[in-house]
C-alpha atoms as a PDB file:
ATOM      1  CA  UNK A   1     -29.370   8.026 -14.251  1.00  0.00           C
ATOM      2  CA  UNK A   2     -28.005   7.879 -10.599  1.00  0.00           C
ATOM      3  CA  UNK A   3     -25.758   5.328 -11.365  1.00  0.00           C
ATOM      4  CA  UNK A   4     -24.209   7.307 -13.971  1.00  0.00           C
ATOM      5  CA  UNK A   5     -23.848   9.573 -11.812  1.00  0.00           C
ATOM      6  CA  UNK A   6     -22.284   7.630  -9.092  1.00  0.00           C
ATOM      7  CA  UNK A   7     -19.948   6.769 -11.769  1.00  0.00           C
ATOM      8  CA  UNK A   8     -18.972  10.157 -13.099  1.00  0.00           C
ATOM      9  CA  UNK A   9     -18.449  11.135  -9.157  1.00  0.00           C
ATOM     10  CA  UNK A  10     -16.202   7.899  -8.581  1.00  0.00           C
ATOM     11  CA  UNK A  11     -14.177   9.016 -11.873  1.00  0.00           C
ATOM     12  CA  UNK A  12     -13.731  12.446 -10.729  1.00  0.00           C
ATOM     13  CA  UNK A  13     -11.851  11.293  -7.229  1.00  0.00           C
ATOM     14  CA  UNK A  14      -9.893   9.012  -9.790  1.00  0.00           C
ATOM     15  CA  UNK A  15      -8.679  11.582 -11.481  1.00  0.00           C
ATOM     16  CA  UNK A  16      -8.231  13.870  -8.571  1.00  0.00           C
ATOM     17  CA  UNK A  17      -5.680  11.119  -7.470  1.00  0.00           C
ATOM     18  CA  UNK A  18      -3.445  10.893 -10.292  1.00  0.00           C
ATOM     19  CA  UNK A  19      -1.181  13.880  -9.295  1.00  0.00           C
ATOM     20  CA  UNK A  20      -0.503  12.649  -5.567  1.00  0.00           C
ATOM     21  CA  UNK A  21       0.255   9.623  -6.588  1.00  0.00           C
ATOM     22  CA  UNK A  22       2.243  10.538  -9.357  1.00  0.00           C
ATOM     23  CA  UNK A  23       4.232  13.426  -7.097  1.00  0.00           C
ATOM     24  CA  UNK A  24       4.479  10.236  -4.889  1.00  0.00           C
ATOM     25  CA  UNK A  25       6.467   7.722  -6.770  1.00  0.00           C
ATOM     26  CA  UNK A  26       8.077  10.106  -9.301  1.00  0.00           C
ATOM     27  CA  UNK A  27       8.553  13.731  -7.091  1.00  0.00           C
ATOM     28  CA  UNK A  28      11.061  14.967  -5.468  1.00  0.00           C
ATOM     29  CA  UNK A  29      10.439  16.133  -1.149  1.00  0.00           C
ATOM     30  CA  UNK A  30      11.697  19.062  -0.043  1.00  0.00           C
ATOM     31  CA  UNK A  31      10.763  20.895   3.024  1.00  0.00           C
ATOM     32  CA  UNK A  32       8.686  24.305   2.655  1.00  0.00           C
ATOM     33  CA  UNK A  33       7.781  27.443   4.590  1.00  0.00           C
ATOM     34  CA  UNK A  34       3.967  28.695   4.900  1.00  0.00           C
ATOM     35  CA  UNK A  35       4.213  32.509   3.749  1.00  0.00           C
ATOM     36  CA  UNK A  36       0.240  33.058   3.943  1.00  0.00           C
ATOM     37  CA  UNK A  37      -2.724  31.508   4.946  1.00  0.00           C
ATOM     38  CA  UNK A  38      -6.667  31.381   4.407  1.00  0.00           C
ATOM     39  CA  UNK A  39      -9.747  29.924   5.148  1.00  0.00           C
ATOM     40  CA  UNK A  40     -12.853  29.572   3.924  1.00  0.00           C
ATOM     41  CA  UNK A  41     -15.193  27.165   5.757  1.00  0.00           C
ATOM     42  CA  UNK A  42     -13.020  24.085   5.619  1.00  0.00           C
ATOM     43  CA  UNK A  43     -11.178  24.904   3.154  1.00  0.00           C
ATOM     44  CA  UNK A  44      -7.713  25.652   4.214  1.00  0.00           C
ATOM     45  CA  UNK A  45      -5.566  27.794   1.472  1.00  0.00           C
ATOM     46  CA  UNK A  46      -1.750  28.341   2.278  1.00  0.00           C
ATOM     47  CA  UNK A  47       0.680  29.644   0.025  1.00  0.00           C
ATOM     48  CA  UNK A  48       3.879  28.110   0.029  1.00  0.00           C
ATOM     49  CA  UNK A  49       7.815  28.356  -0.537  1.00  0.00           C
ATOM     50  CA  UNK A  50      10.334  25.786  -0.890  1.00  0.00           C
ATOM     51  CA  UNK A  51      13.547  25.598  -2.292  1.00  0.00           C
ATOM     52  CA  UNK A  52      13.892  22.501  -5.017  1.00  0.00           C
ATOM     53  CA  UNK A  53      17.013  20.552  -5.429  1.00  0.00           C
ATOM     54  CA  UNK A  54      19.784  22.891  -6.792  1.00  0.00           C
ATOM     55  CA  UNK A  55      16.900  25.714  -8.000  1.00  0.00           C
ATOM     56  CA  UNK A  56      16.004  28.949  -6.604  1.00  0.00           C
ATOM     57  CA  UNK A  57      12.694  29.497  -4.535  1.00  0.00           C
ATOM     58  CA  UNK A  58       9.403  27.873  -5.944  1.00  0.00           C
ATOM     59  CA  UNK A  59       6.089  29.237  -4.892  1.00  0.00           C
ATOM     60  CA  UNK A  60       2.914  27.447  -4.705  1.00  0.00           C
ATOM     61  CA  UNK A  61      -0.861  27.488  -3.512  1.00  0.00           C
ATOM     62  CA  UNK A  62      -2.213  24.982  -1.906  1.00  0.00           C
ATOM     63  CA  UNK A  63      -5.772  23.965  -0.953  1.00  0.00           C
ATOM     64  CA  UNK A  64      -6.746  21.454   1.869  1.00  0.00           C
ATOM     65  CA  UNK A  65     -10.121  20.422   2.104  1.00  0.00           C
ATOM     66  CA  UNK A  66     -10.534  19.367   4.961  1.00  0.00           C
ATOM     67  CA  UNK A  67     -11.254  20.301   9.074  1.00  0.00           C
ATOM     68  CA  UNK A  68      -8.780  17.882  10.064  1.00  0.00           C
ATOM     69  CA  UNK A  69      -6.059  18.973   8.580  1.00  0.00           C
ATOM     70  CA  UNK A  70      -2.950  20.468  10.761  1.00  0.00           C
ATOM     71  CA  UNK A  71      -3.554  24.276  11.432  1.00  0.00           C
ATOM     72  CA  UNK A  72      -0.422  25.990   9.822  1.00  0.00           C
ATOM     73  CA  UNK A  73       1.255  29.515  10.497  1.00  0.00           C
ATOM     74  CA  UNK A  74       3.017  31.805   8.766  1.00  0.00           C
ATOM     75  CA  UNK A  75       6.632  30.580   9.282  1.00  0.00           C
ATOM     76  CA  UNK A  76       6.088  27.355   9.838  1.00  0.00           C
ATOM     77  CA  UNK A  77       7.605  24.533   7.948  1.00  0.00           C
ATOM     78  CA  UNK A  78       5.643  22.041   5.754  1.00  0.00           C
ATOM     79  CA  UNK A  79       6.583  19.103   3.963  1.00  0.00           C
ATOM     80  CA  UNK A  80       6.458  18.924   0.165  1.00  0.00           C
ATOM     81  CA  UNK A  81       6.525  17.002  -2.917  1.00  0.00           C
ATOM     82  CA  UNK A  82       7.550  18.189  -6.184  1.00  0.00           C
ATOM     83  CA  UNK A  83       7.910  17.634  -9.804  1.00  0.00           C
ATOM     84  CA  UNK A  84      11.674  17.626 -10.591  1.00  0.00           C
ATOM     85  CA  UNK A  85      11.249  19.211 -14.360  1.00  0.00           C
ATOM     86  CA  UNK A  86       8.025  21.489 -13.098  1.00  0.00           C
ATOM     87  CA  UNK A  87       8.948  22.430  -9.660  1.00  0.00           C
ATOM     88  CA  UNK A  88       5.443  24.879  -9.518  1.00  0.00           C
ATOM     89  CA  UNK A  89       3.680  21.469  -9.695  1.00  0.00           C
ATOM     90  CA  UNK A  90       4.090  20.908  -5.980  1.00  0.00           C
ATOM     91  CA  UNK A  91       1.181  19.795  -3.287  1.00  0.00           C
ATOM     92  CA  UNK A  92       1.602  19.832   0.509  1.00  0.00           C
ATOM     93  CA  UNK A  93       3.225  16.200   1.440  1.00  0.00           C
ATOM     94  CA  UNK A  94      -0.024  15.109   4.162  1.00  0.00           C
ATOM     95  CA  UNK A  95      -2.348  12.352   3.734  1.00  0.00           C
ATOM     96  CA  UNK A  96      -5.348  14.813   3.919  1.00  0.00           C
ATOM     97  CA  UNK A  97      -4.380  17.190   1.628  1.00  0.00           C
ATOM     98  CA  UNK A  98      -2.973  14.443  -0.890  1.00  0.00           C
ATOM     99  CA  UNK A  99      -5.929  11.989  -0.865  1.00  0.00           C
ATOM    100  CA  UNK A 100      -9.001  12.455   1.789  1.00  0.00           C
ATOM    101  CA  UNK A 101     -11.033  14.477  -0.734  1.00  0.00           C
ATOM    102  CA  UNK A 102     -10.214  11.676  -3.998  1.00  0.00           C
ATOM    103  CA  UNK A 103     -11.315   8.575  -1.551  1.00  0.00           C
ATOM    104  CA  UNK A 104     -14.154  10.483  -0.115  1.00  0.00           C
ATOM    105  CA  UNK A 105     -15.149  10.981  -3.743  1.00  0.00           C
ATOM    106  CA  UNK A 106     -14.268   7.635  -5.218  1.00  0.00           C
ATOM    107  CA  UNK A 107     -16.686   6.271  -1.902  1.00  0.00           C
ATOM    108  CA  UNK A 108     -19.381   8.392  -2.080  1.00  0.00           C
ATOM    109  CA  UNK A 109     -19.906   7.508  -5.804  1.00  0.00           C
ATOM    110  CA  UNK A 110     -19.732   3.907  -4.815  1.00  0.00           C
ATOM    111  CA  UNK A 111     -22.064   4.689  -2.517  1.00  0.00           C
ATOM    112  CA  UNK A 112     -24.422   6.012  -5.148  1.00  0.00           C
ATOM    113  CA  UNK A 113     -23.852   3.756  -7.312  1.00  0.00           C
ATOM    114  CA  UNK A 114     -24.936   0.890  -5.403  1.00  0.00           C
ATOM    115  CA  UNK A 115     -27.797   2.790  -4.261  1.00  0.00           C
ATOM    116  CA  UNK A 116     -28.805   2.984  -7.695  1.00  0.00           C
ATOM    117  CA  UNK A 117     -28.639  -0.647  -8.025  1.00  0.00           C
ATOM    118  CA  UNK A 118     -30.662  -1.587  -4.828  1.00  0.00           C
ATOM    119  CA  UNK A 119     -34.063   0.502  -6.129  1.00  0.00           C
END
């Protein structure tokens, strides 16, 4: 049973990796503006607006989870990637709000997994 779910854990942050990596090979950058921000324990929630290659003004929410994340301000410019033909299907262009919470699911289901194994 804890190997299955190790597994279902490890498939979730597989998953959850899909769209960065997609945005990544296949998305368009642009460079946004932060019009609001949140938090919530670590998680980090900015809203924001970008202008996609001959479009008007997209909006998007974003969540970060993570502490280590850069602290933006309203105003302040982020980078972006973006689906060409769904511009709303953006996510903030940063390593840790792109992929630190997939790989620190994908390991901590190996983790379990193997733990599962060893008893």
């Amino acid at each position: 049973m804890v190997i299955i779910f190790g597994l279902l854990v490890v498939g979730v942050g597989l998953f959850w990796i899909q769209r960065p990596l997609r945005l990544r090979t296949k998305g368009f950058s642009a460079i946004g503006t932060v019009t609001e921000t949140g938090r919530l324990g670590n998680l980090r929630h900015l809203v924001v607006s970008f202008k996609p290659y001959n479009k008007k003004s997209v909006v998007f929410h974003a969540d970060a989870f993570t502490p280590t994340m850069k602290v933006y301000r309203v105003g302040d410019s982020i980078p972006v990637l973006y689906d060409p033909y769904k511009p709303t299907n953006a996510i903030i262009y940063a390593f840790e709000a792109m992929y630190l919470l997939p790989l620190s699911l994908v390991g901590f289901g190996l983790l379990i997994v193997y733990q599962g194994f060893a008893h």
